[in-house]
Protein backbone atom coordinates (compact mmCIF):
# COMPACT_ATOMS: atom_id res chain seq x y z
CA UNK A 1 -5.09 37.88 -49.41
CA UNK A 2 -8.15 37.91 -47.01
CA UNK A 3 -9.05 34.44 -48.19
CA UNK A 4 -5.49 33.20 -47.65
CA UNK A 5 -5.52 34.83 -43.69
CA UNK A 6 -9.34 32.89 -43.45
CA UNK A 7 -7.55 29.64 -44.50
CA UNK A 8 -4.91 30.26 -41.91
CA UNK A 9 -7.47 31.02 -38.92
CA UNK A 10 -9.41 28.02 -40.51
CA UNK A 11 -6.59 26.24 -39.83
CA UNK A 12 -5.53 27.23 -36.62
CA UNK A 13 -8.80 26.64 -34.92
CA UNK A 14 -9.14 22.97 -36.36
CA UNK A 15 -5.30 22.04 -34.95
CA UNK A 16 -6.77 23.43 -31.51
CA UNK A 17 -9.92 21.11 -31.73
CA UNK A 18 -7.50 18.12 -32.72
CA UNK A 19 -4.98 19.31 -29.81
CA UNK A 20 -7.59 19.30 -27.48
CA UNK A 21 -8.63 15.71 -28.91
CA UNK A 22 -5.28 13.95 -28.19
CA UNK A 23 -4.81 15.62 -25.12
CA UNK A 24 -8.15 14.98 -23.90
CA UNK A 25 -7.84 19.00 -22.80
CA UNK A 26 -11.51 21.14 -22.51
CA UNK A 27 -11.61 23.64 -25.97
CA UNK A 28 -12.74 26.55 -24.09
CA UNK A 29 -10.30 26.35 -21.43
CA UNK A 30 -7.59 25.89 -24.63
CA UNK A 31 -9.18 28.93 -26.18
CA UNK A 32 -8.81 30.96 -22.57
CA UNK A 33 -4.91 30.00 -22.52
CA UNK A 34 -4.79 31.83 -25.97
CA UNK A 35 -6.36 34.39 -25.32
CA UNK A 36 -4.99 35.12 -21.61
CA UNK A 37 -1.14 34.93 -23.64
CA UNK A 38 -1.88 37.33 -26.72
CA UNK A 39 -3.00 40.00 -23.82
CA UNK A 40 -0.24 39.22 -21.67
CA UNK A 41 2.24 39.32 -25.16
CA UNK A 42 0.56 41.98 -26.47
CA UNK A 43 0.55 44.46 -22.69
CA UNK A 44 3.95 43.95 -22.91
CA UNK A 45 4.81 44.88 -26.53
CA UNK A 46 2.94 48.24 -26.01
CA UNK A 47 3.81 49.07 -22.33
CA UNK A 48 0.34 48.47 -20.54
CA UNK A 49 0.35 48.03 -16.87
CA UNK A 50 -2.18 45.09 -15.77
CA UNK A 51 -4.83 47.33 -14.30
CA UNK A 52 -6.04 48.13 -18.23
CA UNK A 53 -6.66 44.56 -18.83
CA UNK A 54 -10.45 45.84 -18.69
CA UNK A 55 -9.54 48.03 -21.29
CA UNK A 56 -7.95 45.40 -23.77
CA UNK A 57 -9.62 42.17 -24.91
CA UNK A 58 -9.10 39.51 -27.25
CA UNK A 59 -12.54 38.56 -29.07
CA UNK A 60 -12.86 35.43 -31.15
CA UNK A 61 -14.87 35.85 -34.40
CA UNK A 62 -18.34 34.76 -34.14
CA UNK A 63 -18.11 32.70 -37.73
CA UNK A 64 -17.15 29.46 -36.33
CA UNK A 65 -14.40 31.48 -34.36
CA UNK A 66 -12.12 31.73 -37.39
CA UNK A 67 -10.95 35.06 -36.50
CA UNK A 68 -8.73 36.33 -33.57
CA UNK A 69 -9.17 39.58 -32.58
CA UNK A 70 -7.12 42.09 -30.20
CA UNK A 71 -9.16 45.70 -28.85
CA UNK A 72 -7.85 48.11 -27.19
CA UNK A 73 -10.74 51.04 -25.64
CA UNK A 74 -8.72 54.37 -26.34
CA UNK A 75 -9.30 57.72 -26.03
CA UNK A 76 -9.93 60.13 -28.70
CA UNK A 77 -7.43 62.98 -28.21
CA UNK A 78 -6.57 66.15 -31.21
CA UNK A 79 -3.28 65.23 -31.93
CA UNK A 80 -1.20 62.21 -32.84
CA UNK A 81 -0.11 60.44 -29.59
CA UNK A 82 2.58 57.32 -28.71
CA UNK A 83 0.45 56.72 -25.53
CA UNK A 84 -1.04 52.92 -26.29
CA UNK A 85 -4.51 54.20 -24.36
CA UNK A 86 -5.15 57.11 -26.79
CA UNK A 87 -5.99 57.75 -30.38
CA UNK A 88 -5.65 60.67 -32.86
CA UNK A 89 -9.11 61.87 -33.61
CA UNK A 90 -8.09 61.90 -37.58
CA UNK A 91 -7.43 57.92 -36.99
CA UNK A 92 -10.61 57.55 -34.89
CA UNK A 93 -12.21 59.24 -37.69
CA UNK A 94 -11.24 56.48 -40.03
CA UNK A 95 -12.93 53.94 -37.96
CA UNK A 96 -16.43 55.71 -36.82
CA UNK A 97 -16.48 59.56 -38.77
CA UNK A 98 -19.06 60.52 -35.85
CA UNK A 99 -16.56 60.14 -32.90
CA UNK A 100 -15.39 63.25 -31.32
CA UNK A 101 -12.20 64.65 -29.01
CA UNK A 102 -13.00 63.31 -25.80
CA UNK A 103 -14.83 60.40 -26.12
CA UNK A 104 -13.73 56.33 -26.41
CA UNK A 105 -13.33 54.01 -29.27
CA UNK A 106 -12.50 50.19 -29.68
CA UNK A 107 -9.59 49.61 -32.07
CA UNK A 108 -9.39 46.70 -33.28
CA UNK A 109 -6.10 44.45 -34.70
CA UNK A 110 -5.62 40.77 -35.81
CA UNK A 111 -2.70 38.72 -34.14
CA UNK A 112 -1.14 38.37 -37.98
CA UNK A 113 -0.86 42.31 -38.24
CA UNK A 114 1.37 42.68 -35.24
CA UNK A 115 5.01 42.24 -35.15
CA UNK A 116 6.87 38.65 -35.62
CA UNK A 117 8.06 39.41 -31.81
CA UNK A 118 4.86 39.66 -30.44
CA UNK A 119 3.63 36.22 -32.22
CA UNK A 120 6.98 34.43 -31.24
CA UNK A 121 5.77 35.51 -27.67
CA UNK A 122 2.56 34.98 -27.38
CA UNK A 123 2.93 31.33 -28.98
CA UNK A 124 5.90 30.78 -26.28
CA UNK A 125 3.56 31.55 -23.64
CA UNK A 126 0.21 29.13 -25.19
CA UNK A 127 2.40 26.00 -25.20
CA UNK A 128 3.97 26.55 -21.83
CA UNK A 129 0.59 27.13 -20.74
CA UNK A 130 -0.65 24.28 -22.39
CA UNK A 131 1.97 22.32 -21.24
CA UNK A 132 1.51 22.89 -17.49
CA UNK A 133 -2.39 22.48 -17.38
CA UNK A 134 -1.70 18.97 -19.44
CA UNK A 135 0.72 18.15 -16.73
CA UNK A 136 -2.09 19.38 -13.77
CA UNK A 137 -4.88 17.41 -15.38
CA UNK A 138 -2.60 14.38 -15.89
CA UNK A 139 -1.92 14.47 -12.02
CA UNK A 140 -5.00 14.84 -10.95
CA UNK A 141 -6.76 11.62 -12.91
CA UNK A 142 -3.63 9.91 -12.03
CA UNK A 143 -3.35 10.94 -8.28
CA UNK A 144 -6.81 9.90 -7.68
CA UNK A 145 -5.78 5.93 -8.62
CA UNK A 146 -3.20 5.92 -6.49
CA UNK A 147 -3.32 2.07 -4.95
CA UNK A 148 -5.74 1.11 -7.90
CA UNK A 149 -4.06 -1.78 -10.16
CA UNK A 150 -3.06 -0.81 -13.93
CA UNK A 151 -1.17 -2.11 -16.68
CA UNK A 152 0.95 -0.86 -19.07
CA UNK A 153 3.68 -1.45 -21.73
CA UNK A 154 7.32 -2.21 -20.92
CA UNK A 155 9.25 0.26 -22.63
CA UNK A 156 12.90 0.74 -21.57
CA UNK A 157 15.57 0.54 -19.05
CA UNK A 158 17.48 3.88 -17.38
CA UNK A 159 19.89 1.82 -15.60
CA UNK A 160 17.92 0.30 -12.82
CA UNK A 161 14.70 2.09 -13.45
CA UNK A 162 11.72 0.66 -15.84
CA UNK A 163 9.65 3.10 -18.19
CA UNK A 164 6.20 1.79 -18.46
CA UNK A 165 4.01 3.45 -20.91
CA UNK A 166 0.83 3.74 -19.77
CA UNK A 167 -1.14 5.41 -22.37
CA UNK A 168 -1.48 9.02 -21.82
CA UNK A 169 2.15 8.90 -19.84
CA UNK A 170 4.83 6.87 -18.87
CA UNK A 171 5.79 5.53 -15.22
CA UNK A 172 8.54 4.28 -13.71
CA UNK A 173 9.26 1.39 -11.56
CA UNK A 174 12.18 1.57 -9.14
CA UNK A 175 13.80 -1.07 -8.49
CA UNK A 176 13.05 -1.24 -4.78
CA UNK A 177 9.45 -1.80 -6.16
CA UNK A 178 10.32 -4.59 -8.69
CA UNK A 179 9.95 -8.53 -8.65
CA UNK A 180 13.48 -9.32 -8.52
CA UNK A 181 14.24 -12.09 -11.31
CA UNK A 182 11.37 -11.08 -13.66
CA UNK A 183 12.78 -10.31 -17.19
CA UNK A 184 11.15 -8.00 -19.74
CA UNK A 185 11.34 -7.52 -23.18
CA UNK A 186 9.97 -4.25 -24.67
CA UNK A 187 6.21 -3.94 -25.91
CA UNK A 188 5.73 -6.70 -22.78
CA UNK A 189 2.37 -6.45 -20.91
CA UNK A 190 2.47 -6.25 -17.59
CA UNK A 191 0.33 -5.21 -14.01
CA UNK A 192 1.42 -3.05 -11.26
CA UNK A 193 -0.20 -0.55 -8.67
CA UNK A 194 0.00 3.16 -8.45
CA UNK A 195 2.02 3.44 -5.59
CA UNK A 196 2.90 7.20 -5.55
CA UNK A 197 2.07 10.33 -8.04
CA UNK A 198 4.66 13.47 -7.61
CA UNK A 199 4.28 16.88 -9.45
CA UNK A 200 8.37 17.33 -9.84
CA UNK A 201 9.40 21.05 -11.21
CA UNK A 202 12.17 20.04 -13.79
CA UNK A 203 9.49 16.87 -15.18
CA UNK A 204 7.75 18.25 -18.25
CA UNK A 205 4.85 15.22 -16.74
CA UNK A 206 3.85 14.36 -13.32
CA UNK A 207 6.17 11.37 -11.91
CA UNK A 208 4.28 8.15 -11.61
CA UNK A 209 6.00 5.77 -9.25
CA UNK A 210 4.76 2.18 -10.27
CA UNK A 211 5.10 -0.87 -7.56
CA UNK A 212 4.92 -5.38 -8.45
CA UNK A 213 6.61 -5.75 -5.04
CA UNK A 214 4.25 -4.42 -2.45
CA UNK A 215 1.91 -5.77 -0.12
CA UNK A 216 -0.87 -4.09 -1.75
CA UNK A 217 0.01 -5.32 -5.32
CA UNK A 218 -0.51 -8.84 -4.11
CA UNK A 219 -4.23 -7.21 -2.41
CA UNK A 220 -5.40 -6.15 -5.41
CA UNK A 221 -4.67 -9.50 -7.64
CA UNK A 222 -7.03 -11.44 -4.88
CA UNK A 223 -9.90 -8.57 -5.36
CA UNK A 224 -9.70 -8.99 -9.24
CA UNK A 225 -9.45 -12.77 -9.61
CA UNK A 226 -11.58 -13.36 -6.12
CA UNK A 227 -14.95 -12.42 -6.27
CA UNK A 228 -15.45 -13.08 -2.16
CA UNK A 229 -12.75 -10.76 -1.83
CA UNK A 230 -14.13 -7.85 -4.28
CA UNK A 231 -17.49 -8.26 -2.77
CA UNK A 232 -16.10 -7.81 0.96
CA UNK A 233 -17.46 -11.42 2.16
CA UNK A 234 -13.66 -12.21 2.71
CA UNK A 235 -11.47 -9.53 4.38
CA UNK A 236 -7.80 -9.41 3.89
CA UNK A 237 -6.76 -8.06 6.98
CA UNK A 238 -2.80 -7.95 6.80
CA UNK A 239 -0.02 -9.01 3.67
CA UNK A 240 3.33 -9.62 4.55
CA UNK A 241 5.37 -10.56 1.44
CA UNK A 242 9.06 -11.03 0.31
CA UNK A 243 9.39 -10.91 -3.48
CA UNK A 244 9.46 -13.60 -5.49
CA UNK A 245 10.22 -15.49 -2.15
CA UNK A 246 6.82 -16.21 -0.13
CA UNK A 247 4.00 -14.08 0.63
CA UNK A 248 1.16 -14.86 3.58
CA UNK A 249 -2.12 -13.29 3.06
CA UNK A 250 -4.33 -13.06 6.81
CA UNK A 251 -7.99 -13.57 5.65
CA UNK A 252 -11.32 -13.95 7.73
CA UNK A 253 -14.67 -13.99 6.99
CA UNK A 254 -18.25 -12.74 9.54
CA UNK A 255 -20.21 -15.20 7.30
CA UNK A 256 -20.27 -18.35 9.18
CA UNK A 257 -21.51 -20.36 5.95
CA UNK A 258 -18.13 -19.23 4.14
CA UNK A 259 -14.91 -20.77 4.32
CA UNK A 260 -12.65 -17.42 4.04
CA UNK A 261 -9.58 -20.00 2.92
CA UNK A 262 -10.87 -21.96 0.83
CA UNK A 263 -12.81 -19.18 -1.13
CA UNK A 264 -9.06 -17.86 -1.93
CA UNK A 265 -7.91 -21.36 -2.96
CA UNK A 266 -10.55 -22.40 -5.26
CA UNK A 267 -11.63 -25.32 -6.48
CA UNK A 268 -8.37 -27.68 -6.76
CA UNK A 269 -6.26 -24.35 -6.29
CA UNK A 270 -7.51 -22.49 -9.38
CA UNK A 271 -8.17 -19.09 -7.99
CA UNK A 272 -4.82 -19.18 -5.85
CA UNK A 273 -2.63 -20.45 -9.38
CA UNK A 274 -3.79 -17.68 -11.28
CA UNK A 275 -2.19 -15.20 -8.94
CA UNK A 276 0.82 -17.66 -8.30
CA UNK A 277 1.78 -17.52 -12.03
CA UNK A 278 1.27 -13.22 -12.12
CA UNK A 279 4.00 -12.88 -9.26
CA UNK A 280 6.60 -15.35 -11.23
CA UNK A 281 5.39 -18.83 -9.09
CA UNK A 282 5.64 -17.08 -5.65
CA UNK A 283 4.46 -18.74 -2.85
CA UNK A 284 1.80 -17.97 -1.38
CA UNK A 285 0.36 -19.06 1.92
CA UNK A 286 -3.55 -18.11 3.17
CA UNK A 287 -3.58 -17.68 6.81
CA UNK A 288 -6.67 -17.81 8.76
CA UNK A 289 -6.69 -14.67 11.33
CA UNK A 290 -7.27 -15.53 15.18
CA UNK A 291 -7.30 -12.70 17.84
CA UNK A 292 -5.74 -15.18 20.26
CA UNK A 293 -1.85 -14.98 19.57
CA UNK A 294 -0.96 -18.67 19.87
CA UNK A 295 -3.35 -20.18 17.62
CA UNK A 296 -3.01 -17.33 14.94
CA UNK A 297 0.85 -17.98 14.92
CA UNK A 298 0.66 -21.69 14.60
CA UNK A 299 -1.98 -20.73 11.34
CA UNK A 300 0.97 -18.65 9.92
CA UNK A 301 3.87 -20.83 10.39
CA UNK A 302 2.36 -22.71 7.61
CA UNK A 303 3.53 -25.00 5.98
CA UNK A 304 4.93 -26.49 8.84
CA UNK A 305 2.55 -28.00 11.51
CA UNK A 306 3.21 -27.15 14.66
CA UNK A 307 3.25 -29.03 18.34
CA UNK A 308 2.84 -26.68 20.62
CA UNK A 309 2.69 -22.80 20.26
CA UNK A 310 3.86 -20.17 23.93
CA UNK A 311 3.36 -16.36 23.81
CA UNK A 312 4.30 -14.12 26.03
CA UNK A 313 2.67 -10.97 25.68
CA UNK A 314 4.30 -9.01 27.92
CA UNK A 315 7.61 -9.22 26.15
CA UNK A 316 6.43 -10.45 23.03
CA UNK A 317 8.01 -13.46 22.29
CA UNK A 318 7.29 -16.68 21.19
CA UNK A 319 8.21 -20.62 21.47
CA UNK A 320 7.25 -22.35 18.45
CA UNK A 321 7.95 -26.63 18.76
CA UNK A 322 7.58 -28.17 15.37
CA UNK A 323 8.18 -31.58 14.57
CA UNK A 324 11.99 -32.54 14.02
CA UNK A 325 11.34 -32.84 10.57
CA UNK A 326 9.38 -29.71 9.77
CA UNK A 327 12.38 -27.58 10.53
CA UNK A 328 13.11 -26.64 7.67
CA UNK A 329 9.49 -25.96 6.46
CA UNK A 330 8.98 -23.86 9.67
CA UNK A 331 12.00 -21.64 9.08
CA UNK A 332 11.66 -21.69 5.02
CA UNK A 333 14.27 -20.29 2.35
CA UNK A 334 16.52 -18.00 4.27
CA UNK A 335 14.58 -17.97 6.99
CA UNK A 336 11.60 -16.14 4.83
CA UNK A 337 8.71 -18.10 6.76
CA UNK A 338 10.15 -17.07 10.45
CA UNK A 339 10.29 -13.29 8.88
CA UNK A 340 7.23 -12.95 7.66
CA UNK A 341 5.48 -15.12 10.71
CA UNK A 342 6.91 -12.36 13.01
CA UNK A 343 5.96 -9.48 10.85
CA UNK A 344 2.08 -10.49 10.48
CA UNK A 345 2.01 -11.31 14.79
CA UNK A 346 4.58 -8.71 15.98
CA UNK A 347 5.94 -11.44 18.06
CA UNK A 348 9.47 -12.72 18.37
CA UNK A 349 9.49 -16.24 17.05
CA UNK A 350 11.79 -18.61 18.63
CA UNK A 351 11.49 -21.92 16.70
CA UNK A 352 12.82 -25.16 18.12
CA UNK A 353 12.10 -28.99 17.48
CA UNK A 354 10.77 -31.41 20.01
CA UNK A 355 14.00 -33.41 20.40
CA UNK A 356 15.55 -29.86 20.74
CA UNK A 357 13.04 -28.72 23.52
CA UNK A 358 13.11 -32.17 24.97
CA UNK A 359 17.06 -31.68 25.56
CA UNK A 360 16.36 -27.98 26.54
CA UNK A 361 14.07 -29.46 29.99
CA UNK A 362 16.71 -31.55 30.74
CA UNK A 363 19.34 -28.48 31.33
CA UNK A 364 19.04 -26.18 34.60
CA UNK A 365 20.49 -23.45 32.40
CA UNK A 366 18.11 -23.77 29.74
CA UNK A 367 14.92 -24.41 32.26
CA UNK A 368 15.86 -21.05 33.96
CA UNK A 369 15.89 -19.42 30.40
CA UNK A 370 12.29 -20.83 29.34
CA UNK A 371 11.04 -19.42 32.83
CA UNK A 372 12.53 -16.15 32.54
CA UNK A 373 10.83 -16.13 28.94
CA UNK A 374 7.15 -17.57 30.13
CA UNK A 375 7.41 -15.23 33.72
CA UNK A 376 4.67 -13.18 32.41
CA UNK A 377 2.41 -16.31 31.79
CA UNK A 378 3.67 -17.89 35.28
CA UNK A 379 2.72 -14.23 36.92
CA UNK A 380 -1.21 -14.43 35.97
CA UNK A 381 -1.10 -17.68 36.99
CA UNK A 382 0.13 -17.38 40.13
CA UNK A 383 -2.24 -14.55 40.68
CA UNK A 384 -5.13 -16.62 39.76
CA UNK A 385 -4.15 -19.25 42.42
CA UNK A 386 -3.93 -16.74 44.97
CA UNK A 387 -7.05 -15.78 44.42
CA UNK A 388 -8.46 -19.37 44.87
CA UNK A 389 -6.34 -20.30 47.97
CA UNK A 390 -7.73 -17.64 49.51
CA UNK A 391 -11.33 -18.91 48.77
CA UNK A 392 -10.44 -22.10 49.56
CA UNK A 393 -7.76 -22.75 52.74
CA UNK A 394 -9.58 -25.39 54.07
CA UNK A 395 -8.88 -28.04 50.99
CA UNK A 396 -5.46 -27.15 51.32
CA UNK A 397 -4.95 -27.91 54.89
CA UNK A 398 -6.67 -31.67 54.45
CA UNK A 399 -3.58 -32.03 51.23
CA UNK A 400 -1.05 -31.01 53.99
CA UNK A 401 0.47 -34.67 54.21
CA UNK A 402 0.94 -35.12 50.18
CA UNK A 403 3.69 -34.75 48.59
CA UNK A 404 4.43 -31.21 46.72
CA UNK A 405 4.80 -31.12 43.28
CA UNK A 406 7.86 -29.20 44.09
CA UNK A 407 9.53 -32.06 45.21
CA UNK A 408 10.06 -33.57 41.59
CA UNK A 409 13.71 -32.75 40.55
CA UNK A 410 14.03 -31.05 36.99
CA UNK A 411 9.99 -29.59 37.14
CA UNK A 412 10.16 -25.86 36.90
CA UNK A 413 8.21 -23.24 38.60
CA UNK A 414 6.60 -22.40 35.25
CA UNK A 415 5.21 -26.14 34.80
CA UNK A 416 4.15 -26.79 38.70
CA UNK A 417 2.08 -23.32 38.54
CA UNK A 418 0.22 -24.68 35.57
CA UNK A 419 -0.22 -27.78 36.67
CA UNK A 420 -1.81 -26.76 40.28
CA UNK A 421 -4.09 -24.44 38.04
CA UNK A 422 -5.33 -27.29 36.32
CA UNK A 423 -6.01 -29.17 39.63
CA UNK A 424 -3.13 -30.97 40.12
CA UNK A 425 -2.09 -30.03 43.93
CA UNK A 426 0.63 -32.70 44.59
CA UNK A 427 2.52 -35.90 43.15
CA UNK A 428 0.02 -38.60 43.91
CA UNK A 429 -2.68 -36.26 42.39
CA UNK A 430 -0.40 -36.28 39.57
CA UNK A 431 -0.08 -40.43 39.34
CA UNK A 432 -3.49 -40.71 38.71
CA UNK A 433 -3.26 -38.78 35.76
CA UNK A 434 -2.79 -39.87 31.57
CA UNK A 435 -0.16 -37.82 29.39
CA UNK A 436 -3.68 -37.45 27.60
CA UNK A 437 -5.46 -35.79 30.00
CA UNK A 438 -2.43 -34.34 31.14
CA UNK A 439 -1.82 -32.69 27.78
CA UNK A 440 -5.62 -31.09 27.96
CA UNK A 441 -4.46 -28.57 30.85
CA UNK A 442 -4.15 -25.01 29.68
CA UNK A 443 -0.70 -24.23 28.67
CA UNK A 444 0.94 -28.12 28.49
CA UNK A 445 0.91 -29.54 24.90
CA UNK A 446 1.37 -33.09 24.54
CA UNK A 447 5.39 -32.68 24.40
CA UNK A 448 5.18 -31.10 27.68
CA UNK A 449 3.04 -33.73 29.47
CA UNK A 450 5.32 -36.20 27.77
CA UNK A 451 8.39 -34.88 29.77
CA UNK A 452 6.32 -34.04 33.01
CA UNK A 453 5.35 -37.69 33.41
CA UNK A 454 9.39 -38.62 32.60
CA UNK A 455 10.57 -36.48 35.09
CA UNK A 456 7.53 -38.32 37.30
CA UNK A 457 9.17 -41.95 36.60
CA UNK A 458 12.46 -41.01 37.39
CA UNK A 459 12.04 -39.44 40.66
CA UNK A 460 9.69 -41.98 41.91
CA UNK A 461 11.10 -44.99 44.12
CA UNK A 462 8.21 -47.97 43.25
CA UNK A 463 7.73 -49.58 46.61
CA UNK A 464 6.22 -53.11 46.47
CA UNK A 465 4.25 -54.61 48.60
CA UNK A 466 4.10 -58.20 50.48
């Protein structure tokens, strides 16, 4: 019978080493779980309060800790007592003959030799025990990759919601976080990022929210197929994406040697495909960052080229002119380009062709709506002329007999302000100069000079001479 209760503990301690094992769990701590839930069962079974737990130990045998072992220090008292902290001296006796009334002996008693009700309890409390440091140790290796890229295993669908096994656990992928119009089929391979790890109370597992639709998803493909990137020569600095639509990627570079762009595209676009093919043939445009608003936007309005580019920064909006037939490319599938354009600058983009900005000069109403949304730009540059007027009365009162730019019909405050703060002081000035040169003034593109110098011919009566 003693061999058969060996084999047993033999057992037993072999499924906890294999337990441990598959649920990469440390044996002692295991073995601690055990031994804290026998005392706990066995406390309650014979009505000890918790301040004895000195008192009451479970030992594991020394042999290869086959053997399980529940003491109990009692006193030695004459007669036969029902209090769990005291012992008869004639059953002391049994154990150590030599013990006397008054003193303390350890009695021992193996986990098998208690009652059915105190095993059912005790091995009720291991697994939930078990159970809920599993669940702690799987949230802690998991919480700490949270925004690191893993794959796993499609598994199954609840309704909108994909199960991903990932090895030691399954996530889940809502469907917020999802690349619409991918398909799956199950035992499929796929990449994602940790986007968020939850300890729920009613989850047997921690909750491991999986994203393909984020920003950073689309970060972490350029840092594993982009060496630049993983090394820090290239710096993403900003992703704005729609799924499965078009996604811009802001990149620059302190290296002066390194094209920050091209480093992303690769040789004949091989880096770029590789990432193009993981999010389902998304677009994807590279963006080179500028901290001066207008030429950073016309970088993002890619693929569309643009003509001329105004910010105001005061009220943060923005006049993009793009060729008539770049429209289309400017404003992109459901206006996807325009959205995500506005998202990377935080401007308002305003997008309008050159015929259509042409036809907008040529309309009071529409003049008085471009200065009301360049005031800000006219403001600084009125202040800067003050400021050289006052330096400089004298040249003004030798130009007193030319004729003001003011005096051209359909040229707006906006225009003549940045026009006098490129030198131009008055019409004849103005004669003199190309819609070239003209178009190499801060603030006036070549569109702009174009009209200035139409405006010029048509107010202008030719007088010839002889």
């Amino acid at each position: 019978m003693a061999t058969k209760q060996a084999t047993k503990e033999t057992g037993l301690f072999e499924a906890i080493q294999q337990f441990c094992q598959d649920k990469s769990l440390d044996r002692e701590l295991v073995l601690g779980v055990i031994r804290d839930s026998l005392l706990a069962a066995y406390r309650k079974k014979v009505g000890l309060e918790a301040e004895t737990d000195d008192r009451c130990q479970v030992e594991f045998g020394s042999d290869n800790k086959n053997e399980i072992i529940i003491s109990v220090l009692r006193d030695v008292v004459a007669d036969k007592t029902t209090n769990p902290l005291e012992v008869s001296l004639e059953d002391a006796q049994k154990i150590d003959p030599k013990v006397e009334v008054g003193s303390q002996i350890r009695v021992f008693e193996k986990p098998q030799d208690l009652s059915r009700v105190l095993s059912s309890q005790a091995k009720q409390m291991v697994f939930q025990r078990l159970r809920d440091m599993e669940k702690e140790l799987l949230y802690q290796e998991y919480k700490s990759k949270e925004g690191e890229l893993t794959h796993g295993y499609f598994q199954r669908w609840k309704k909108d919601i994909m199960s991903i096994d990932l090895g030691k656990v399954e996530g889940i992928m809502l469907k917020k976080d999802q690349n619409p119009g991918e398909k799956y089929r199950q035992g499929d391979r796929l990449k994602a990022i940790i986007s968020r790890v939850e300890l729920r109370p009613r989850e047997p597992m921690p909750v491991i929210t999986l994203s393909r639709a984020s920003g950073d998803f689309v970060k972490k493909l350029f840092e594993m197929e982009i060496p630049e990137v993983y090394d820090g020569i290239v710096e993403i600095r900003d992703v704005a994406r729609i799924p499965s639509y078009r996604t811009k990627v802001v990149v620059t570079t302190s290296k002066s040697d390194v094209d920050p762009v091209g480093a992303c595209v690769g040789m004949k676009g091989v880096r770029i495909q590789a990432i193009v093919r993981e999010l389902g043939n998304e677009r994807i445009d590279i963006v080179l960052h500028s901290d001066e608003p207008s030429v950073f936007i016309a970088n993002a309005i890619s693929p569309a080229k643009p003509v001329e580019v105004h910010v105001d920064r005061k009220r943060g909006d923005a006049l993009v002119i793009v060729p008539d037939e770049s429209l289309s490319l400017a404003i992109g599938i459901n206006g996807s380009n325009v959205k995500l354009v506005s998202q990377l600058s935080g401007f308002k983009i305003d997008i309008k062709t050159v015929s259509q900005y042409n036809q907008e000069l040529a309309s009071p109403e529409a003049r008085e709506k471009l200065d009301r949304l360049f005031n800000a730009q006219q403001e600084a540059m009125e202040e800067s002329e003050d400021g050289y007027n006052e330096s400089s009365g004298e040249e003004e009162e030798e130009g007193s007999g030319y004729t003001p730019l003011s005096e051209i019909p359909g040229l707006t405050p906006r225009i003549v302000g940045l026009l006098e703060a490129g030198g131009i002081k008055n019409v004849e000035t103005l004669l003199e100069f190309s819609q070239e040169e003209l178009s190499k003034i801060s603030g006036i593109g070549k569109t702009t000079a174009e009209q200035i110098l139409r405006l010029l011919r048509e107010s202008i009566e030719w007088v010839e001479e002889g």
